[in-house]
C-alpha atoms as a PDB file:
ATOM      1  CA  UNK A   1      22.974  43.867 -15.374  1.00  0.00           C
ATOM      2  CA  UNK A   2      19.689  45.047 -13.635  1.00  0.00           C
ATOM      3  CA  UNK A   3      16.736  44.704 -15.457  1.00  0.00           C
ATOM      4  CA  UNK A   4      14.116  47.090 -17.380  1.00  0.00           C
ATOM      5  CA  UNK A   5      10.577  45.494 -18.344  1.00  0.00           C
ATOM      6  CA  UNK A   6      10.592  48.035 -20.828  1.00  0.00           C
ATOM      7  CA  UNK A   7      13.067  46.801 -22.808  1.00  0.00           C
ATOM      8  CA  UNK A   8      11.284  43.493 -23.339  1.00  0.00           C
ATOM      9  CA  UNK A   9      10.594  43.080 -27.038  1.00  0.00           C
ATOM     10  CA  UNK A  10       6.816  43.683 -27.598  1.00  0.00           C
ATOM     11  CA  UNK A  11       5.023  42.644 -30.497  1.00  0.00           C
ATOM     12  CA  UNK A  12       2.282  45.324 -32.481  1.00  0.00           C
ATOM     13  CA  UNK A  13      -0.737  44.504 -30.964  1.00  0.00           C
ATOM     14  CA  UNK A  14      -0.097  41.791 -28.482  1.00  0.00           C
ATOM     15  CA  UNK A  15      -0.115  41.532 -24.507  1.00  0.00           C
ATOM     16  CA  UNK A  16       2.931  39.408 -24.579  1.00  0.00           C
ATOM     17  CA  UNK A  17       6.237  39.383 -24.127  1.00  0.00           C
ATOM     18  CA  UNK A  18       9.170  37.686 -24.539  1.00  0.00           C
ATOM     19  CA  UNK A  19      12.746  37.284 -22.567  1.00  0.00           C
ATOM     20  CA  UNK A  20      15.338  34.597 -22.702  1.00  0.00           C
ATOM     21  CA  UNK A  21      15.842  32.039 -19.969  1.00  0.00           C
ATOM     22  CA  UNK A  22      19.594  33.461 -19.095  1.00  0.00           C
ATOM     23  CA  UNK A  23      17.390  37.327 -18.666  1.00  0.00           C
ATOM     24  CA  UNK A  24      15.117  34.760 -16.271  1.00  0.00           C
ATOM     25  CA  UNK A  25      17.652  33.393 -14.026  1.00  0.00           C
ATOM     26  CA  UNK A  26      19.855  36.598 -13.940  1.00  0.00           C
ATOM     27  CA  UNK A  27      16.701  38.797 -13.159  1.00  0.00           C
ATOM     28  CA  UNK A  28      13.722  36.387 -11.741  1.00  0.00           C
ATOM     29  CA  UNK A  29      12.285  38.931  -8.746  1.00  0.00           C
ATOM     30  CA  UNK A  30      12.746  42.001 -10.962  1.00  0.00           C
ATOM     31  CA  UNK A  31      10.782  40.165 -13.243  1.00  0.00           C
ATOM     32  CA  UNK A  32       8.066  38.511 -11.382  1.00  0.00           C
ATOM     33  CA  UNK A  33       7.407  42.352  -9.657  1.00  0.00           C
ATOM     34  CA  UNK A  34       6.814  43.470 -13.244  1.00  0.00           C
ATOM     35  CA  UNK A  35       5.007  41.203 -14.338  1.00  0.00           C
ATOM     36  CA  UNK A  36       2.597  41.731 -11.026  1.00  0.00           C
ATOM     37  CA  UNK A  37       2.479  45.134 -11.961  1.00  0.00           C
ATOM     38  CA  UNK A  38       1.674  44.493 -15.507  1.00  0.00           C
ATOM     39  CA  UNK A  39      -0.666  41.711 -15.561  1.00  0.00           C
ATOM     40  CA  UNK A  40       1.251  40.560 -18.877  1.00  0.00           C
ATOM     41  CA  UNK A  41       2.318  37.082 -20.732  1.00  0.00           C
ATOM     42  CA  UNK A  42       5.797  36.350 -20.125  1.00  0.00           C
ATOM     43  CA  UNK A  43       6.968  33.876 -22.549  1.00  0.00           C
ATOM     44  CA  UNK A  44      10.140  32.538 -22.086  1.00  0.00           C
ATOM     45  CA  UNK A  45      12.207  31.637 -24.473  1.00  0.00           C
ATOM     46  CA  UNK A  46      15.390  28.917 -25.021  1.00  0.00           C
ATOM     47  CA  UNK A  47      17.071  28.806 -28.221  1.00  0.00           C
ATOM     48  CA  UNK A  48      14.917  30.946 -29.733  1.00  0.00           C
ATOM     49  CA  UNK A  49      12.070  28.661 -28.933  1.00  0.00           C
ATOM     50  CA  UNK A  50       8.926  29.196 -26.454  1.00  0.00           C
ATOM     51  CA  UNK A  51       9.775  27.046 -23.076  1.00  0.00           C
ATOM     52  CA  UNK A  52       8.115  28.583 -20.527  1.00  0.00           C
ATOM     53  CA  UNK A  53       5.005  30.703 -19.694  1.00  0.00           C
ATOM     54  CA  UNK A  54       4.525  32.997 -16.909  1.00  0.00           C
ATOM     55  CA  UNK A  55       1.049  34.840 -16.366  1.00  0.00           C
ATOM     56  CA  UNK A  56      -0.531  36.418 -13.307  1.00  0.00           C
ATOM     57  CA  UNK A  57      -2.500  33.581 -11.193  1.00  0.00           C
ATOM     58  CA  UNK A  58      -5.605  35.431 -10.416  1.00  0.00           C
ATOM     59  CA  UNK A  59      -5.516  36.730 -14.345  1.00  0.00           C
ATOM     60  CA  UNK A  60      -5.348  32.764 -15.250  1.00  0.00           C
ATOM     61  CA  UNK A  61      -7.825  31.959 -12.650  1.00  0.00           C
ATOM     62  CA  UNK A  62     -10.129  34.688 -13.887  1.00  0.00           C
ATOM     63  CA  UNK A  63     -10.059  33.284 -17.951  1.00  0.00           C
ATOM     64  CA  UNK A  64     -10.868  30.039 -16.420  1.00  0.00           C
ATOM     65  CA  UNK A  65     -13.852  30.838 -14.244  1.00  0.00           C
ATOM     66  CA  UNK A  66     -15.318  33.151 -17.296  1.00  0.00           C
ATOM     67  CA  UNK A  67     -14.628  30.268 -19.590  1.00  0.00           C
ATOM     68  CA  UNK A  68     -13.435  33.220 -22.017  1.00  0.00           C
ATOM     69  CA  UNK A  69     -12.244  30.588 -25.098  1.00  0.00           C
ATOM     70  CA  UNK A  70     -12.528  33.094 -27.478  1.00  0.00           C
ATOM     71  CA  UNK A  71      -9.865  35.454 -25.521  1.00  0.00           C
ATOM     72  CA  UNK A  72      -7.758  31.393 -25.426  1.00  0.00           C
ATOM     73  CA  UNK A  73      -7.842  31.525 -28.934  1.00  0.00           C
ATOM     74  CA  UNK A  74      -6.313  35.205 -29.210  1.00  0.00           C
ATOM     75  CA  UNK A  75      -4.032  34.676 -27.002  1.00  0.00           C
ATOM     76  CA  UNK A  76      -2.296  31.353 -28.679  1.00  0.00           C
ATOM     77  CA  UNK A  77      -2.696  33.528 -32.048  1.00  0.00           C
ATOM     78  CA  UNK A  78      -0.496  35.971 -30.224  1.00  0.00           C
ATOM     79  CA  UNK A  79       1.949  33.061 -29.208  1.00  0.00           C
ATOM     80  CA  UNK A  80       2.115  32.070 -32.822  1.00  0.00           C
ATOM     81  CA  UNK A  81       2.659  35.436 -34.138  1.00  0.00           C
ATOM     82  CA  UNK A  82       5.585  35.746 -31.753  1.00  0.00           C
ATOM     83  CA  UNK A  83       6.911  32.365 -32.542  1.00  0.00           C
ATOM     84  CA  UNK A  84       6.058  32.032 -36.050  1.00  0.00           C
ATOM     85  CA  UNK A  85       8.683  29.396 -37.144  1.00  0.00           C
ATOM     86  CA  UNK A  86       7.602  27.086 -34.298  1.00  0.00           C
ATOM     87  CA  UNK A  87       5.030  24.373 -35.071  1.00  0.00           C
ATOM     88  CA  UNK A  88       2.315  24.526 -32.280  1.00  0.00           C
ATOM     89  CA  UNK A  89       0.036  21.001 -32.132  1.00  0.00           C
ATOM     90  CA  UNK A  90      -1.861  19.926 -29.422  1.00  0.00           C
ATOM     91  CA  UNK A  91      -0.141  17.216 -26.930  1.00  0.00           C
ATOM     92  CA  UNK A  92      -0.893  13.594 -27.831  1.00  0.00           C
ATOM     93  CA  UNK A  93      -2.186  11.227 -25.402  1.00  0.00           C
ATOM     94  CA  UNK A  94      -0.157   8.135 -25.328  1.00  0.00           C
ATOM     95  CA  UNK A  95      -1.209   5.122 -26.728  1.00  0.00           C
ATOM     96  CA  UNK A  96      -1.464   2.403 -23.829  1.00  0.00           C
ATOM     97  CA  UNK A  97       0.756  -0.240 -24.018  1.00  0.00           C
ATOM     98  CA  UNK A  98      -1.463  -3.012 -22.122  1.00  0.00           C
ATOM     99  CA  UNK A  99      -4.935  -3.256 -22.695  1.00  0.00           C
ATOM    100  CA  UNK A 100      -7.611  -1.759 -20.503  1.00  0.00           C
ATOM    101  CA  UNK A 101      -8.319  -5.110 -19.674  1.00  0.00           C
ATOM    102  CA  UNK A 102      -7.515  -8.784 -20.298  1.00  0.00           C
ATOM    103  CA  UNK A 103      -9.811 -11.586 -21.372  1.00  0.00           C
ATOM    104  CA  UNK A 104      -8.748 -14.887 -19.540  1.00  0.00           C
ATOM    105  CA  UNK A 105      -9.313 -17.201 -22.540  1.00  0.00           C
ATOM    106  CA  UNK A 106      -6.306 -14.684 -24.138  1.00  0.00           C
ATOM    107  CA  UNK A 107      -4.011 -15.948 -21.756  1.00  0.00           C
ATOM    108  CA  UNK A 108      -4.827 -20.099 -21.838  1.00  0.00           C
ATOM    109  CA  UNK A 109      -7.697 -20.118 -19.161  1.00  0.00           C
ATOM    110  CA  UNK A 110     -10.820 -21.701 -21.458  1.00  0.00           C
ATOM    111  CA  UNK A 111     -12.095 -24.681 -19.487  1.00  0.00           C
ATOM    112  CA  UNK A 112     -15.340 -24.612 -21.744  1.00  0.00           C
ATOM    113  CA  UNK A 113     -12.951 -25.588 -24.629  1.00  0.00           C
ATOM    114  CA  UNK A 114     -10.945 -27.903 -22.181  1.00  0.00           C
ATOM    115  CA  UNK A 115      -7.851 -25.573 -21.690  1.00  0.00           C
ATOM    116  CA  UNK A 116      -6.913 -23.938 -18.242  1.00  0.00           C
ATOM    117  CA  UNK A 117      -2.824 -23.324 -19.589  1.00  0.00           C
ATOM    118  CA  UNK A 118      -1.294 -23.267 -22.213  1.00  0.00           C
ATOM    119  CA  UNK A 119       2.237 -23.165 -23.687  1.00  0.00           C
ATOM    120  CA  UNK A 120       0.385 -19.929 -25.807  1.00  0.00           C
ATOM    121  CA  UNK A 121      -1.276 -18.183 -23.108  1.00  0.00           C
ATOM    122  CA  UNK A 122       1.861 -18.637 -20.977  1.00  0.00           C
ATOM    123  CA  UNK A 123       3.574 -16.546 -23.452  1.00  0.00           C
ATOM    124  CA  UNK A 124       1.142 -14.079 -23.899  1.00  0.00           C
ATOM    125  CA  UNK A 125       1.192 -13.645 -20.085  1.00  0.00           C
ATOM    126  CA  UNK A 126       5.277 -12.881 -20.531  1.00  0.00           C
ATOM    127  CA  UNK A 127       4.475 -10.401 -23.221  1.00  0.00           C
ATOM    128  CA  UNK A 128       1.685  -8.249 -21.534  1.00  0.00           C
ATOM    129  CA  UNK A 129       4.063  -8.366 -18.155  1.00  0.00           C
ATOM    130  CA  UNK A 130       7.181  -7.400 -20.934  1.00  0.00           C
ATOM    131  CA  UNK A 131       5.041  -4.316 -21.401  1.00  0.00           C
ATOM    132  CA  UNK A 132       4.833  -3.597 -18.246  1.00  0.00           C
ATOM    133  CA  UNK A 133       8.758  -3.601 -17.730  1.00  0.00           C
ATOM    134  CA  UNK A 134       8.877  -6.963 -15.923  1.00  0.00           C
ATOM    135  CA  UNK A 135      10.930  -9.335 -16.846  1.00  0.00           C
ATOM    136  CA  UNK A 136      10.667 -12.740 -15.428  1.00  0.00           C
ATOM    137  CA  UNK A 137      12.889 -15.607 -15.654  1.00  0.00           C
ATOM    138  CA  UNK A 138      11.296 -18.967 -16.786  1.00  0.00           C
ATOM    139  CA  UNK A 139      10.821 -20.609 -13.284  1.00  0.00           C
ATOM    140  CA  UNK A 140       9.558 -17.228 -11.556  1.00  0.00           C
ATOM    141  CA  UNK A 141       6.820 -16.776 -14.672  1.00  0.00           C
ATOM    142  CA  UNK A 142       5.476 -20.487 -14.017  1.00  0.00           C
ATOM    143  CA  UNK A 143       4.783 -19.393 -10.144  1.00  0.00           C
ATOM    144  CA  UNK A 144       3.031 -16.521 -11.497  1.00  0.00           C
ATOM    145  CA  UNK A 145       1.156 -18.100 -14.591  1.00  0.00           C
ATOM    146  CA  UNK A 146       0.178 -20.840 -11.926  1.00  0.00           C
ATOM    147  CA  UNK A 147      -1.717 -18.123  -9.718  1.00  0.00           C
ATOM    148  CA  UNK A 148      -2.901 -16.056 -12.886  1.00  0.00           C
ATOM    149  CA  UNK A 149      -4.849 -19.053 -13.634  1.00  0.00           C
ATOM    150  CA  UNK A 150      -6.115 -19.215 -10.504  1.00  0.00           C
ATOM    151  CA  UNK A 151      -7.652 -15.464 -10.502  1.00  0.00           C
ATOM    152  CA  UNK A 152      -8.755 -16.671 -13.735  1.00  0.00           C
ATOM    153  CA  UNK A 153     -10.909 -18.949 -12.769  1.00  0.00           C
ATOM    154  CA  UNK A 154     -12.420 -16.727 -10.334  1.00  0.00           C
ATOM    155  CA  UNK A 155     -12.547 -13.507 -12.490  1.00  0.00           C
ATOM    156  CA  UNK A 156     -14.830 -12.779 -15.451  1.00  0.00           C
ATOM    157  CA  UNK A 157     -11.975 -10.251 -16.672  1.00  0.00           C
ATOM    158  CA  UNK A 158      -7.946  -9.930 -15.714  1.00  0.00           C
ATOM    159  CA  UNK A 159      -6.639  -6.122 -15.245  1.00  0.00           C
ATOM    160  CA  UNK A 160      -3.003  -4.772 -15.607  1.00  0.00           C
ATOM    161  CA  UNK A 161      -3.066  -4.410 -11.880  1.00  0.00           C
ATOM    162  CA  UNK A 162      -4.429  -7.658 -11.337  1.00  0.00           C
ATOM    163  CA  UNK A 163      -1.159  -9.009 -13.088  1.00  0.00           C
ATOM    164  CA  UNK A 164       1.449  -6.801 -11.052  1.00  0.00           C
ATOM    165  CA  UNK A 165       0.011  -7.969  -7.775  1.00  0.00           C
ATOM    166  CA  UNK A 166      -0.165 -11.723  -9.226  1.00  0.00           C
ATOM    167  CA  UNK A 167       3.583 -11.295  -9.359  1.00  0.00           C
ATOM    168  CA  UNK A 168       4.204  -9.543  -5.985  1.00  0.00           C
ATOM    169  CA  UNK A 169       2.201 -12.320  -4.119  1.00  0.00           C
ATOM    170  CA  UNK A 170       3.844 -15.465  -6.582  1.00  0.00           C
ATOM    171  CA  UNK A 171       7.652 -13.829  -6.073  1.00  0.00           C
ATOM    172  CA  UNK A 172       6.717 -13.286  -2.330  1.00  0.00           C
ATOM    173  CA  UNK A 173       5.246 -16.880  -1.964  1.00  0.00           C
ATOM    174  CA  UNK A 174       8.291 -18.260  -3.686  1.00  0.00           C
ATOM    175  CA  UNK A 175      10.552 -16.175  -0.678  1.00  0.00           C
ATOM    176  CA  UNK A 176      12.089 -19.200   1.453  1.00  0.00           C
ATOM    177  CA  UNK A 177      10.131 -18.419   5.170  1.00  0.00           C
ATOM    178  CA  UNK A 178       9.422 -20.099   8.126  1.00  0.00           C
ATOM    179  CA  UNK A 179       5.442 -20.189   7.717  1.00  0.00           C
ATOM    180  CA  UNK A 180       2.719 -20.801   4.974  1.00  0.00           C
ATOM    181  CA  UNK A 181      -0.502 -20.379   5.426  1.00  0.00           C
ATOM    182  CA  UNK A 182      -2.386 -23.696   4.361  1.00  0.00           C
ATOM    183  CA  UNK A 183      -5.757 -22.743   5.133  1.00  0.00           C
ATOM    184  CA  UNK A 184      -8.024 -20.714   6.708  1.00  0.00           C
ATOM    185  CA  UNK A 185     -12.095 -21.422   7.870  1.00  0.00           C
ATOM    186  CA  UNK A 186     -14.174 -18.462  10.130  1.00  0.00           C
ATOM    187  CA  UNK A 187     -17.621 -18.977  11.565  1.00  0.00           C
ATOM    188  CA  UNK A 188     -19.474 -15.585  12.470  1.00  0.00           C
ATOM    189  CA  UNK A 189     -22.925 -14.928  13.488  1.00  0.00           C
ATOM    190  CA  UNK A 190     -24.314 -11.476  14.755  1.00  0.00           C
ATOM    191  CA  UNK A 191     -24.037 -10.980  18.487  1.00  0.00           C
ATOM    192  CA  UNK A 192     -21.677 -13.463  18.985  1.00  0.00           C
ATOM    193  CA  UNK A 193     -17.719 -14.172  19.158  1.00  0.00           C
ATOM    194  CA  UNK A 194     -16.204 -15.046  15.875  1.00  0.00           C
ATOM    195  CA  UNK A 195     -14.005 -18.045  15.536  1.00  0.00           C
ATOM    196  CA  UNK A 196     -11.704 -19.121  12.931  1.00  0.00           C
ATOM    197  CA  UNK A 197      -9.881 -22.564  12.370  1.00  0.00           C
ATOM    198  CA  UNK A 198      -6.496 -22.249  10.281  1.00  0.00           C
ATOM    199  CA  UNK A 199      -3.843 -24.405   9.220  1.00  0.00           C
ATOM    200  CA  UNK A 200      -0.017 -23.537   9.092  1.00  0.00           C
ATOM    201  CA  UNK A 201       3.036 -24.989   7.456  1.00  0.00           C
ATOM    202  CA  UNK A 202       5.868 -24.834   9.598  1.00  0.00           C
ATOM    203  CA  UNK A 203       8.804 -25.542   8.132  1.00  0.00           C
ATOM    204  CA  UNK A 204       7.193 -28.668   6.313  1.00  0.00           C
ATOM    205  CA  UNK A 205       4.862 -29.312   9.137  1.00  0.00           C
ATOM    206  CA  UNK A 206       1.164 -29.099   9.159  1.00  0.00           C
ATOM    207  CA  UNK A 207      -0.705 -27.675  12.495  1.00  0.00           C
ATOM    208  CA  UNK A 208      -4.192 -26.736  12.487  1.00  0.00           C
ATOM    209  CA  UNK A 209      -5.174 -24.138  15.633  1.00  0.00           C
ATOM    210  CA  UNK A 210      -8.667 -22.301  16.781  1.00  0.00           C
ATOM    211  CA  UNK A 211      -9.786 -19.156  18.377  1.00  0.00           C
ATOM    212  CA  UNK A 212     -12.040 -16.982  19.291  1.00  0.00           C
ATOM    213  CA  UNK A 213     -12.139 -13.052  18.813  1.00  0.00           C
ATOM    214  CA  UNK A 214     -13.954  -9.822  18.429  1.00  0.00           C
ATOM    215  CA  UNK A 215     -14.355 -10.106  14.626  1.00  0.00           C
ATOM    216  CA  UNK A 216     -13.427 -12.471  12.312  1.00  0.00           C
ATOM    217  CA  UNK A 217     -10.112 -11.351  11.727  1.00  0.00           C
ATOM    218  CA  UNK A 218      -9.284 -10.875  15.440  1.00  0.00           C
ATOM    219  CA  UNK A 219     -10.248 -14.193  15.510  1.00  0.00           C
ATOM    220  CA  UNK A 220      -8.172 -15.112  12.597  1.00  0.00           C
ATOM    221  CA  UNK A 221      -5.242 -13.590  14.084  1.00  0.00           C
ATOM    222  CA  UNK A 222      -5.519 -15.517  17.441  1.00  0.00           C
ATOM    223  CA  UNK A 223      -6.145 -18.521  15.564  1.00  0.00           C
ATOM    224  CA  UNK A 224      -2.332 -17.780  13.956  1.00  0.00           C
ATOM    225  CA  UNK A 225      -0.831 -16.847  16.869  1.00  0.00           C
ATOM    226  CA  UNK A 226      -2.223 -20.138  18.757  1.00  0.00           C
ATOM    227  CA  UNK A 227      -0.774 -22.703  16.051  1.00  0.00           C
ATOM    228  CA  UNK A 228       3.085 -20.596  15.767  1.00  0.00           C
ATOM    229  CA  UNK A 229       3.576 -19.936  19.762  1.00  0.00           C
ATOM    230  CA  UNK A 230       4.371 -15.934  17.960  1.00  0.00           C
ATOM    231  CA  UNK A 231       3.170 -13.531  20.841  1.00  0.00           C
ATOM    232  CA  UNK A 232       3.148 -10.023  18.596  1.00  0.00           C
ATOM    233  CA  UNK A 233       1.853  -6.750  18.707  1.00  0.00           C
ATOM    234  CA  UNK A 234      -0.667  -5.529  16.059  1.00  0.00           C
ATOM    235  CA  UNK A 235       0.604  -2.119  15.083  1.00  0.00           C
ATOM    236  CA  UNK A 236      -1.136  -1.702  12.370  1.00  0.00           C
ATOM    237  CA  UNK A 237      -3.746  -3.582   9.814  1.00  0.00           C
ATOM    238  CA  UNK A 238      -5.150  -2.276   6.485  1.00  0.00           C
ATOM    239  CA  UNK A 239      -7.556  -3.765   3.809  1.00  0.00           C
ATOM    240  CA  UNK A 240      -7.825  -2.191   0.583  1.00  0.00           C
ATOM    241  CA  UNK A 241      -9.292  -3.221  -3.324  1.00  0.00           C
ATOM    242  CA  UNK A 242      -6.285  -3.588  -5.001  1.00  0.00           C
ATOM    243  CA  UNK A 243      -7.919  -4.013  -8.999  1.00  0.00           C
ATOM    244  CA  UNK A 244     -10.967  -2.766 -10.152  1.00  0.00           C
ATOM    245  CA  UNK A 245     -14.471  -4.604 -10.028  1.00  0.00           C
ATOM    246  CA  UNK A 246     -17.186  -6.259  -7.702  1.00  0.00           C
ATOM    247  CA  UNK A 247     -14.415  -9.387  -8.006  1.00  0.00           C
ATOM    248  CA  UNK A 248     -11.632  -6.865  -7.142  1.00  0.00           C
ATOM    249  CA  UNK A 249      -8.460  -8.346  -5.384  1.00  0.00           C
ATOM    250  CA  UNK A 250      -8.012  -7.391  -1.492  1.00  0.00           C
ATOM    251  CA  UNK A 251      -4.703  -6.120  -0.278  1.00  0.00           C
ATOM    252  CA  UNK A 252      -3.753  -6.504   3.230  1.00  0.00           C
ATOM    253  CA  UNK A 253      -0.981  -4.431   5.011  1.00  0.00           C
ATOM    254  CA  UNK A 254      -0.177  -5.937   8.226  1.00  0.00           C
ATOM    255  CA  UNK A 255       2.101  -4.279  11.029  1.00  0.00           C
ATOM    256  CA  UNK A 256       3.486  -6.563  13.595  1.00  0.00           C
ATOM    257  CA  UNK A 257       6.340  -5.733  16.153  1.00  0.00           C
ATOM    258  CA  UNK A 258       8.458  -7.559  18.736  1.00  0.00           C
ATOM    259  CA  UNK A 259       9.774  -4.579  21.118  1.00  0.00           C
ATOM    260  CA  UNK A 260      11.606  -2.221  19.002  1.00  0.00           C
ATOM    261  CA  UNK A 261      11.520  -4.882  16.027  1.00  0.00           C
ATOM    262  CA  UNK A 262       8.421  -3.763  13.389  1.00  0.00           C
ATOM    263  CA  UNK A 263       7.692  -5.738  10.755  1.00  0.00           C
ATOM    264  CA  UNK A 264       5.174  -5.698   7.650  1.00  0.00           C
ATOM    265  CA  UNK A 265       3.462  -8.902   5.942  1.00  0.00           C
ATOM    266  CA  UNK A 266       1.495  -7.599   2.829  1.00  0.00           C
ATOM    267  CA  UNK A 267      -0.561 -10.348   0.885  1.00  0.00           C
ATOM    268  CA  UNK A 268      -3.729  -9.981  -1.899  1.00  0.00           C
ATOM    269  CA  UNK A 269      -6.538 -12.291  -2.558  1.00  0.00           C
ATOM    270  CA  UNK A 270      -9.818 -12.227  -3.846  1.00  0.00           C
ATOM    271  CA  UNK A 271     -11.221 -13.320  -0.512  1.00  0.00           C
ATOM    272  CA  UNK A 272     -10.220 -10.481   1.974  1.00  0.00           C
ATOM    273  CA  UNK A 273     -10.226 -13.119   4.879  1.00  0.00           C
ATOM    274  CA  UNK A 274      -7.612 -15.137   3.249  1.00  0.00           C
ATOM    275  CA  UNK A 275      -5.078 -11.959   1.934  1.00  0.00           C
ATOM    276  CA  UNK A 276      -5.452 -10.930   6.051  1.00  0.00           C
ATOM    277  CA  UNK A 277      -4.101 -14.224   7.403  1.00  0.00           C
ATOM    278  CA  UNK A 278      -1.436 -14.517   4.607  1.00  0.00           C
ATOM    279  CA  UNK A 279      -0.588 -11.292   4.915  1.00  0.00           C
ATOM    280  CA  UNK A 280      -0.573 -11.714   9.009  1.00  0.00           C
ATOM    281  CA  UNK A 281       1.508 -14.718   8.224  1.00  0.00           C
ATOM    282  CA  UNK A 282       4.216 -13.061   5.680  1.00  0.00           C
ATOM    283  CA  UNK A 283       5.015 -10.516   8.804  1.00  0.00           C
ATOM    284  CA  UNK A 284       5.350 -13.305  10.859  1.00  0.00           C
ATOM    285  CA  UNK A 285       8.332 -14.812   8.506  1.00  0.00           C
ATOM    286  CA  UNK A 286      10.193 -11.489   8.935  1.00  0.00           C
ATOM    287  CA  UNK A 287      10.184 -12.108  12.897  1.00  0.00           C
ATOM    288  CA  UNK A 288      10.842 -15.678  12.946  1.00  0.00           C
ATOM    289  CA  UNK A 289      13.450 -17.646  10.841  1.00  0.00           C
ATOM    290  CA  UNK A 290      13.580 -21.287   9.725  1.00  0.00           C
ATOM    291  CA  UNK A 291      15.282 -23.217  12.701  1.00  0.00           C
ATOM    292  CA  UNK A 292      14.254 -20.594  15.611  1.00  0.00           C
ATOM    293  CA  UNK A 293      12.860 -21.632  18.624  1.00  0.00           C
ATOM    294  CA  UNK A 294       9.622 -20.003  19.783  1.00  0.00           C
ATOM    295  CA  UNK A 295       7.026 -20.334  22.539  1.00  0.00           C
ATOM    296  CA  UNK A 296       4.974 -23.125  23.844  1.00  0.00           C
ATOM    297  CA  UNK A 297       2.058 -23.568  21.259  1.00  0.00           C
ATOM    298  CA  UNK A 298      -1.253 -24.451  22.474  1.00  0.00           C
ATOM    299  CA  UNK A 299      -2.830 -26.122  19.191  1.00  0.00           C
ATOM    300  CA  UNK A 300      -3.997 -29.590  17.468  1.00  0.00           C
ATOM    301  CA  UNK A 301      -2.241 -31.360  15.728  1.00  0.00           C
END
């Protein structure tokens, strides 16, 4: 069946017309060459209902740039003349399940009325991640209520985001590996090296290493590398804000390889020094397993 834009239906008095979706998918290049020629409205229609629109790009581009609402107002009049048992209502914006954002005390974390956790906040927590679509079994939500009180303490306000990544990093931290990191220090002045002191946990074990570097997190790096006797390649390091605010939370993406073996450590924090070397550290954990020998370290105990 070949097909005729002249036996669309037209309506008296309207620009549009109107063709079936079975007419669209037996007939589509026919169809889009007359309505180039045309400049027409193609509705189309499924069930006897509008489903689709078609229309000319540089005649929609043109009503836009002219900001022509009175010919948007004739031409949904036309719609409804050609639809007229369909109900036409504007879309409705959804109603957002978790608040824009979070007050602290809502969630147990009021130390000027003596409370930092509570059994109530600890729920409320499991209901605002619940509408979120994460689910948490009762061990895995006290690893993450633990470090939502901690961002707590340090925020004036908690985001949605701020409560995804505060699961990421609590599920990651609770992923058996190798290394932790226990603590990091960095001295910097301008004009000179950096240096940074940090402390690992190796499987139970504290070491504390130093190094110099250009930049802080060079330094910070070295430092890492000096205490856990790793020798890796940097591939790849990013920093980003991670929540929104001056507090915001820092996510680092770090890319570490070992020949052909390529790893990546991610790890937020509100101090962008300490998500780095955590991050650096979680990449570290996907080179070297619990038990493995590595390389001669050159740190302090």
């Amino acid at each position: 069946m070949m097909f005729d834009p002249r036996e669309m239906p037209v309506y008296d008095g309207v620009v549009l017309k109107v063709i079936s979706a079975p007419e669209l998918a037996r007939n589509l290049d026919p169809i889009l060459q007359a309505l180039e020629e045309s400049g027409t409205t193609l509705i189309i229609k499924h069930h006897d209902q509008p489903a689709a629109l078609l229309v000319r790009f540089d005649a929609y581009v043109a009503m836009l740039a002219t900001m022509d609402y009175s010919g948007w107002e004739r031409w949904i009049e036309e719609v409804r003349a050609a639809f007229p048992t369909s109900v036409f209502s504007p879309p409705r914006r959804p109603k957002s399940v978790v608040p824009a954002f979070i007050d602290p005390e809502d969630i147990g974390y009021a130390p000027q009325h003596g409370q930092v956790g509570t059994a109530a906040g600890r729920r409320r927590l499991a209901e605002e991640l619940g509408a979120m679509g994460i689910q948490l079994e009762e061990q895995q939500l006290g690893s993450v209520y633990s470090l939502v009180m901690s961002l707590a303490e340090r925020k004036r306000v908690l985001y949605a985001e701020d409560l995804k990544l505060a699961v990421d990093e609590a599920l990651g931290r609770a992923t058996p590996g190798r290394y932790a990191l226990k603590e990091v220090q960095v001295h910097s002045q301008s004009g000179l090296s950096s240096s940074a002191e940090v402390s690992i946990i190796d499987d139970g074990n504290s070491t504390t290493g130093t190094a110099s570097g250009n930049g802080t997190l060079d330094a910070v790096f070295r430092a890492i590398q000096s205490v856990t006797g790793v020798e890796a390649e940097l591939e790849d390091f990013s920093l980003a804000a991670a929540t929104q605010g001056s507090d915001a939370l820092g996510e680092a993406v770090v890319t570490l390889s070992q020949g052909s073996h390529v790893v990546i450590g991610r790890a937020m924090a509100l101090d962008v020094i300490e998500a780095a070397a955590n991050a650096y550290v979680n990449a570290l954990n996907w080179l070297v397993r619990p038990g493995q020998e590595v390389g001669a370290r050159s740190a302090t105990a």
